[in-house]
Protein backbone atom coordinates (compact mmCIF):
# COMPACT_ATOMS: atom_id res chain seq x y z
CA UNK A 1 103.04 74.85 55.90
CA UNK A 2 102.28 72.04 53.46
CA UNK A 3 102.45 73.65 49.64
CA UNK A 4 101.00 72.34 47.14
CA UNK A 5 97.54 72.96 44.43
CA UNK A 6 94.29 74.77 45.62
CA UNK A 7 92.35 72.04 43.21
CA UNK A 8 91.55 68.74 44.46
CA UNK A 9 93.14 65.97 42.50
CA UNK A 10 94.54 62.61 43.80
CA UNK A 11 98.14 63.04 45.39
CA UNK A 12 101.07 60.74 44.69
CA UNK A 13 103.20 62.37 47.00
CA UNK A 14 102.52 64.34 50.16
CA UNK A 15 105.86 65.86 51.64
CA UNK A 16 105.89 67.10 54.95
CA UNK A 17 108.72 68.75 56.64
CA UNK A 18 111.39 66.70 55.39
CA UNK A 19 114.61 67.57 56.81
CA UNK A 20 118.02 65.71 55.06
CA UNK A 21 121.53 65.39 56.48
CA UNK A 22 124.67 64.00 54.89
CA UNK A 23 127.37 63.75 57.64
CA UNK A 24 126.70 67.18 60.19
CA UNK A 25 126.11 69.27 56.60
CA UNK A 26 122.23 69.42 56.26
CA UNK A 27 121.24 69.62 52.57
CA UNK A 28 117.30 70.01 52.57
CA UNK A 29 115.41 72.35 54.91
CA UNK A 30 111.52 71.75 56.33
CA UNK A 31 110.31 70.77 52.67
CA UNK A 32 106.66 70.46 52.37
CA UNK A 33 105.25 70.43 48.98
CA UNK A 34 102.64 67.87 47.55
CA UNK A 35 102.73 66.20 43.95
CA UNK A 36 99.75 65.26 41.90
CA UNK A 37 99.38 61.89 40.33
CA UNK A 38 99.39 61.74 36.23
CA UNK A 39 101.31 65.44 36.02
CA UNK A 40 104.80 66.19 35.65
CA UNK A 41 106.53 68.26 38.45
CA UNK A 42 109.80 69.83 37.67
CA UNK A 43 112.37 70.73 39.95
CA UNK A 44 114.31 73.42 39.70
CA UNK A 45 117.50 75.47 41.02
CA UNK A 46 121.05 76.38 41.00
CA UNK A 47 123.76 73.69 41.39
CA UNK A 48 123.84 72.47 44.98
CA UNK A 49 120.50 73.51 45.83
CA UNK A 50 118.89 70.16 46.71
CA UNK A 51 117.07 69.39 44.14
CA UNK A 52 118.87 66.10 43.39
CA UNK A 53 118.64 64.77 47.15
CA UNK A 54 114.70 65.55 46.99
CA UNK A 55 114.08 63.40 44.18
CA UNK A 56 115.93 60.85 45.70
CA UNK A 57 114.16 60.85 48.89
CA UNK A 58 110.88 60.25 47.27
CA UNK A 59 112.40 56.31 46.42
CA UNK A 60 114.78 55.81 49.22
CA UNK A 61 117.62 55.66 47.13
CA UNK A 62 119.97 58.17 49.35
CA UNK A 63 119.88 55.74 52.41
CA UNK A 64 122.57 53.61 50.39
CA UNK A 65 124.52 56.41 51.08
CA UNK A 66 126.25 55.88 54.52
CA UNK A 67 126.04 58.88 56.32
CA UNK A 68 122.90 59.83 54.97
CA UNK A 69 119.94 60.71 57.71
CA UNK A 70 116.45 61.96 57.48
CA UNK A 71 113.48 63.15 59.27
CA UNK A 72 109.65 64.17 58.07
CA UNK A 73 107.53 62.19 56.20
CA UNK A 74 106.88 61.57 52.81
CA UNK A 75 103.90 59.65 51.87
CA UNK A 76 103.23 57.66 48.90
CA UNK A 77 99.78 57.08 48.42
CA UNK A 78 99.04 57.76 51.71
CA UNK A 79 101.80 55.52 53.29
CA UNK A 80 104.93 57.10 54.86
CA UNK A 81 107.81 55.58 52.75
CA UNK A 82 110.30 55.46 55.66
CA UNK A 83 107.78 53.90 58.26
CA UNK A 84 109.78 50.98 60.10
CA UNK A 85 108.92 47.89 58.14
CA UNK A 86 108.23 49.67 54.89
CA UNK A 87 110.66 48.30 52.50
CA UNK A 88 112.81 50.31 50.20
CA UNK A 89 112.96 47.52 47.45
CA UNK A 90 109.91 47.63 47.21
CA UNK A 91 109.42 51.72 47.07
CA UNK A 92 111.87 51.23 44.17
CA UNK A 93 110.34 48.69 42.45
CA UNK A 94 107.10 51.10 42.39
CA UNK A 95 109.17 54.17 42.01
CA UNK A 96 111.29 54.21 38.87
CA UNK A 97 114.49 56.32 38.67
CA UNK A 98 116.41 57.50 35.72
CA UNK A 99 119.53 58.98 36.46
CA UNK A 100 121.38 61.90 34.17
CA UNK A 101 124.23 59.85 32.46
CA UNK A 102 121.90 57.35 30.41
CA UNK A 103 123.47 53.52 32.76
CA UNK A 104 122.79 51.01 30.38
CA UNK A 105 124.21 47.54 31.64
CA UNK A 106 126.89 45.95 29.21
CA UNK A 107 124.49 43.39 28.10
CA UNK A 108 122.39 43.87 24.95
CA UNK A 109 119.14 45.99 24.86
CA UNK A 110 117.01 42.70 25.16
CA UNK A 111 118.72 41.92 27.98
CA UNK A 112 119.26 45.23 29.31
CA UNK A 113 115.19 45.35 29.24
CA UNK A 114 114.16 42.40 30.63
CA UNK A 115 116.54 43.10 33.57
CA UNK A 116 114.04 44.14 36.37
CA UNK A 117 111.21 41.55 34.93
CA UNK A 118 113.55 38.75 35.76
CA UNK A 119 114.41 39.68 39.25
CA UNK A 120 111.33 40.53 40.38
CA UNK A 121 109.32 37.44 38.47
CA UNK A 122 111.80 35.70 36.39
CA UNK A 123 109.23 35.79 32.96
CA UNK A 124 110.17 33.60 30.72
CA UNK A 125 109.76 33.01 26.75
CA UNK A 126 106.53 35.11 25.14
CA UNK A 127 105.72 36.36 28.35
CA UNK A 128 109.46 38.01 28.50
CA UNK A 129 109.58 38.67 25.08
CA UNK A 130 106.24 40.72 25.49
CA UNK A 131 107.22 42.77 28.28
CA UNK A 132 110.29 43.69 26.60
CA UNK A 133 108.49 44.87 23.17
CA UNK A 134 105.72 46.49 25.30
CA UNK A 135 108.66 49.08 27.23
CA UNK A 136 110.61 49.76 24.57
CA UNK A 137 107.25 50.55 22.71
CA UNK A 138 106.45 52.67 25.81
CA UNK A 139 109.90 54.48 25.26
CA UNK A 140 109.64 55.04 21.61
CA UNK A 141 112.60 53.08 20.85
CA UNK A 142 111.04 49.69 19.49
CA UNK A 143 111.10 50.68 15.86
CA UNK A 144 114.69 51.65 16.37
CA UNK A 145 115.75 48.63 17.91
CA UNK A 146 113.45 45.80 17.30
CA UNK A 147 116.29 44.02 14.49
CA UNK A 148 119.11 44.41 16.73
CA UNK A 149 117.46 43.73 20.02
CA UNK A 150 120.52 41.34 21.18
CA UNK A 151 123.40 43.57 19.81
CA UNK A 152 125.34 45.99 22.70
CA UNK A 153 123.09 48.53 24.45
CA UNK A 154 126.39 50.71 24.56
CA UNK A 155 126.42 50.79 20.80
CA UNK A 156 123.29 52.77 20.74
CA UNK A 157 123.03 56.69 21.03
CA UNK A 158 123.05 58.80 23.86
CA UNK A 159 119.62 59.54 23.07
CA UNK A 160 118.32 56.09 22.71
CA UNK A 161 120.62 55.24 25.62
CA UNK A 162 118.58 57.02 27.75
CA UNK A 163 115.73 56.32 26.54
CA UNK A 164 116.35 52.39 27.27
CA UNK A 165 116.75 53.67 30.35
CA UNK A 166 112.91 55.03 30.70
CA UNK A 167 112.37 51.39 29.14
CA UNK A 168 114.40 49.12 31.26
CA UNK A 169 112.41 51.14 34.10
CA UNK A 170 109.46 50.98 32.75
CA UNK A 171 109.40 47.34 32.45
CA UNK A 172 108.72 46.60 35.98
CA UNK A 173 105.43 49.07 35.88
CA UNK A 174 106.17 51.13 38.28
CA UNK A 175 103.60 53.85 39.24
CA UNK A 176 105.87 56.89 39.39
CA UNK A 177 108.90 57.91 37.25
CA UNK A 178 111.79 60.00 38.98
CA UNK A 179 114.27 61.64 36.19
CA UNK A 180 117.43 63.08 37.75
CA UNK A 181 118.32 65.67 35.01
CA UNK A 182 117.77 63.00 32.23
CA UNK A 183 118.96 65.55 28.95
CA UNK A 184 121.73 66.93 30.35
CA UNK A 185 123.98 65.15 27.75
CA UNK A 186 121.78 65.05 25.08
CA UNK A 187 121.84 66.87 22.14
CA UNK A 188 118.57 69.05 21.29
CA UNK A 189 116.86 66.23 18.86
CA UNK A 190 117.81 64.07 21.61
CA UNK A 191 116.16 66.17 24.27
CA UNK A 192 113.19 66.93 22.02
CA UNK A 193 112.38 62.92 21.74
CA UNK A 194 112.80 62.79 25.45
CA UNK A 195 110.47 65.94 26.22
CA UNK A 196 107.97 64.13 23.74
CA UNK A 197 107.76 61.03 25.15
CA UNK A 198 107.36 62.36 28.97
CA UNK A 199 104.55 64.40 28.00
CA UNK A 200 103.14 61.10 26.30
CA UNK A 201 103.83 58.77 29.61
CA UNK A 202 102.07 61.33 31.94
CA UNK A 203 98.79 60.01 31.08
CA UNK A 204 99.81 56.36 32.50
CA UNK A 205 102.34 57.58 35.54
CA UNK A 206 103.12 60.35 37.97
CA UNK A 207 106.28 62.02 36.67
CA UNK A 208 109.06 64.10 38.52
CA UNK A 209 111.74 65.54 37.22
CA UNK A 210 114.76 67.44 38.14
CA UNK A 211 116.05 70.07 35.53
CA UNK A 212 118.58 73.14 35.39
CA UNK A 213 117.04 73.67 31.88
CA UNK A 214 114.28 76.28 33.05
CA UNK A 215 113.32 76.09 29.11
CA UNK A 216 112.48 72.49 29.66
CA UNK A 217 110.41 72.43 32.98
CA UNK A 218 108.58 75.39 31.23
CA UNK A 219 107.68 73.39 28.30
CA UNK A 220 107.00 69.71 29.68
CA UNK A 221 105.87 70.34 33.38
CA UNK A 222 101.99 71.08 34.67
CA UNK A 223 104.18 71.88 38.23
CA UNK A 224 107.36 73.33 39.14
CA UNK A 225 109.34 73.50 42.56
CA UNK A 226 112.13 76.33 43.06
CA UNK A 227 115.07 75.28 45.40
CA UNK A 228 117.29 77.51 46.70
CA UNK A 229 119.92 76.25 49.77
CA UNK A 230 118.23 73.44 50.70
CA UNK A 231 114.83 75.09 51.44
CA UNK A 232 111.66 75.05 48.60
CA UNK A 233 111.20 78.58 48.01
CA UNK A 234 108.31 79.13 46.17
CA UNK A 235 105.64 75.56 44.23
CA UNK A 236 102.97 75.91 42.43
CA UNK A 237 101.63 75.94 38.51
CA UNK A 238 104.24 76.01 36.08
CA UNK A 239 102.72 78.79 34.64
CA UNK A 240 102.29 80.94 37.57
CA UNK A 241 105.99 79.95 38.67
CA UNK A 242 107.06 81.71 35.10
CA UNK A 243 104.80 84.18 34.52
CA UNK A 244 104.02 85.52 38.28
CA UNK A 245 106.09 84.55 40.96
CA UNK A 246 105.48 85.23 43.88
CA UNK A 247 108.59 85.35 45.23
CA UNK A 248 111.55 88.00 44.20
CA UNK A 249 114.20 84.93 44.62
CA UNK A 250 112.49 83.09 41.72
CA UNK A 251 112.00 85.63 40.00
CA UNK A 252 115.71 86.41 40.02
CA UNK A 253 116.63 82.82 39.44
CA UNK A 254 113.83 82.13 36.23
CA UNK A 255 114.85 86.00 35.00
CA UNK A 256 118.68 85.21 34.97
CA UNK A 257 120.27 86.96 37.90
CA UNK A 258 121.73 84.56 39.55
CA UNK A 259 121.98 80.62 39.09
């Protein structure tokens, strides 16, 4: 049974019965959940749970993992993302993904920025230059950065690492924004800025992200998903999932006994 909102509002995602595999060990179970454009969903759950594989079924990125195999469907805007001649650079380029160790390149944050721009269009001079300003505006990082644009993206923070991140992804204007625990090494001002800024980008992209801090989905997410073995236990308003769940295994999970 598909689980999602009882209001109508327009869908990004609509899961339906996704089953996951890596090797004979099956990590997700008959998933069905749907995810609302322009809202953050959180995802959350002990260790080992899932949650991480979801996410990255919703851009394709597990099938560059070898023995990785999947069934259901998972449509994007109405299209089933692993239909035969959909392609997955393309899902990417559409759906960003942030990963939970900020991955900036060894190149400078200019550079670092204006990454996905030039393989996808190869923009050039002003154009370039505008896109770059524009993401790292986006990201809340231009002020920071703007007089040492072509210095060493590894000599920023962890906190403005990541945040070029969010940039560097959000310079190819993608339509949806995947986070794969994105705070876990930051520090609280760090996670704060982060927090911030998501609640901020929600108004221009669907957002999902994948947290063990329950604090966190609680304060930035309009959604949240509970995981538990591979199967989604219990979906629905963030505020119902915290307040009244309607399951006793979230409850145990948000109230501390186990996880």
């Amino acid at each position: 049974m598909m689980i999602g909102m009882k209001q109508t509002q327009p869908l990004a995602f609509e899961i339906q019965n996704l089953n996951c595999w890596y090797g004979e060990r099956q990590a997700l179970q008959k998933i069905s959940l749907t995810i609302p454009e322009h809202h953050i969903t959180a995802i959350i759950g002990p260790s080992g749970c899932g949650k991480s594989t979801f996410i990255r079924c919703l851009n394709r990125i597990n099938d560059l993992i070898s023995d990785f195999r999947v069934n259901g469907q998972v449509l994007f805007k109405g299209q089933d993302i692993y239909d035969r001649g959909v392609d997955p650079i393309e899902i990417r380029f559409r759906i960003g993904m942030v990963f939970q160790k900020p991955n900036p390149f060894p190149k400078s944050i200019y550079d670092n920025t204006a990454y996905g721009p030039r393989v996808w269009g190869t923009p050039k001079g002003k154009q370039l230059d505008s896109i770059v300003e524009e993401s790292l505006r986006k990201a809340v990082l231009w002020d920071e950065v703007k007089d040492k644009l072509h210095h060493s993206a590894l000599a920023l923070s962890g906190g403005q690492q990541q945040r070029l991140c969010i940039a560097r992804a959000l310079a190819v204007e993608p339509e949806v924004l995947l986070l794969d625990e994105p705070c876990s090494a930051l520090d609280p001002i760090a996670t704060a800025r982060i927090e911030e800024l998501l609640l901020d980008l929600k108004k221009t992209y669907t957002i999902a992200i994948v947290t063990h801090n329950m604090q966190q989905a609680a304060r930035v997410s309009d959604f949240t998903g509970f995981f538990l073995l591979g199967e989604l236990i219990e979906f629905g308003e963030t505020k119902q999932i915290f307040t009244n769940p309607k399951d006793s295994r979230t409850e145990d999970y948000i109230t501390g006994r186990f996880g």
